[in-house]
Protein backbone atom coordinates (compact mmCIF):
# COMPACT_ATOMS: atom_id res chain seq x y z
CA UNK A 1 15.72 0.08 5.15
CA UNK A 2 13.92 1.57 2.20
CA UNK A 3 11.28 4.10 2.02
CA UNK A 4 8.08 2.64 1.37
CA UNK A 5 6.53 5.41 -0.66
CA UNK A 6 9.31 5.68 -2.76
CA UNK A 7 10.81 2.07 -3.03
CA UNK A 8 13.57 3.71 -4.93
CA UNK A 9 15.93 1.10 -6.65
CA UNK A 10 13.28 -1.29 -6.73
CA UNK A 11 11.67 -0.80 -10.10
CA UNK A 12 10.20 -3.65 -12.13
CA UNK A 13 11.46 -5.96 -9.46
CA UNK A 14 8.74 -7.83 -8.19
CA UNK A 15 6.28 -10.56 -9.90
CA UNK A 16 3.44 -10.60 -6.57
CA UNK A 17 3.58 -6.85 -4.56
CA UNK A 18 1.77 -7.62 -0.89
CA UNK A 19 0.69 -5.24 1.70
CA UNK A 20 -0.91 -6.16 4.84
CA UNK A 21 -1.51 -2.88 6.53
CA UNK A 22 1.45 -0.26 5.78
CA UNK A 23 -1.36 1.60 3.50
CA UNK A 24 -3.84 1.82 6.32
CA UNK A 25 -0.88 3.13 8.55
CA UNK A 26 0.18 6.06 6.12
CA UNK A 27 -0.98 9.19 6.41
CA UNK A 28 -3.51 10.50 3.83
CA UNK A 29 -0.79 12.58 2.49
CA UNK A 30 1.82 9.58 2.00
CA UNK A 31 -1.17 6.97 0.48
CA UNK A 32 -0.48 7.92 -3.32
CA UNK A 33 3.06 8.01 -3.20
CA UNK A 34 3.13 4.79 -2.05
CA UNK A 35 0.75 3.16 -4.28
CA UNK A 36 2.98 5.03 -6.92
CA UNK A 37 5.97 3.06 -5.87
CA UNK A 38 4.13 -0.35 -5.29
CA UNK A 39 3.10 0.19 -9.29
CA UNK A 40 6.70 1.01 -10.48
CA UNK A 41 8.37 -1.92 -8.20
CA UNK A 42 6.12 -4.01 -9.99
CA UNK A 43 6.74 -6.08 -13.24
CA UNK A 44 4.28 -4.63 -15.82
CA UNK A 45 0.96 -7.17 -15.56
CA UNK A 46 2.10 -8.45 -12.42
CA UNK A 47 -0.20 -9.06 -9.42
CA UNK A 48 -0.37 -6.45 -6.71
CA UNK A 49 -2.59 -7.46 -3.73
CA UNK A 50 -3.92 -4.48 -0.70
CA UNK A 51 -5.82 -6.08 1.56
CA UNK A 52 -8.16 -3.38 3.64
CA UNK A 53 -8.19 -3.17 7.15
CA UNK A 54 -11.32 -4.33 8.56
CA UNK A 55 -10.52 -4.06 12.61
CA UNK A 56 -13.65 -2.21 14.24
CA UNK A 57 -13.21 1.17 14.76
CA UNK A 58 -15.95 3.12 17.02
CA UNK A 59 -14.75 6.90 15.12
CA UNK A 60 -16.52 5.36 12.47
CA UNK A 61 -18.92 3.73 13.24
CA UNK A 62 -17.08 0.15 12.90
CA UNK A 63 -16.09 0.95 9.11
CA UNK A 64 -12.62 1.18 8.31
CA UNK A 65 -11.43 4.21 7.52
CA UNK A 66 -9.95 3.82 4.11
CA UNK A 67 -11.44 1.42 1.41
């Protein structure tokens, strides 16, 4: 297992970087490390994809928290 917000040993490894919901699981604290190590694992001009989580949320009024 490897630590997603610091993805050590990974660098310039990837050509298409994917995330599916970690990012809207990570604390507030933990979000820019993360994105951090998503930018270093990736080859330099390579794709990098977050897609948002949109599941209704009543503390906010149905918007998802993070965008």
């Amino acid at each position: 297992m490897v630590d997603a917000t610091s993805l050590t040993g990974y660098e310039n490894r990837f050509d298409i970087l994917l995330d599916s919901g970690l990012y809207h699981c990570l604390s507030a604290d933990d979000r820019p490390a993360y994105v951090s190590a998503l930018a270093r694992a990736a080859r330099s001009g390579r794709l990098k994809y977050l897609f948002p989580d949109t599941r209704f949320d009543a503390r906010t009024q149905g918007r998802s928290p993070v965008r």
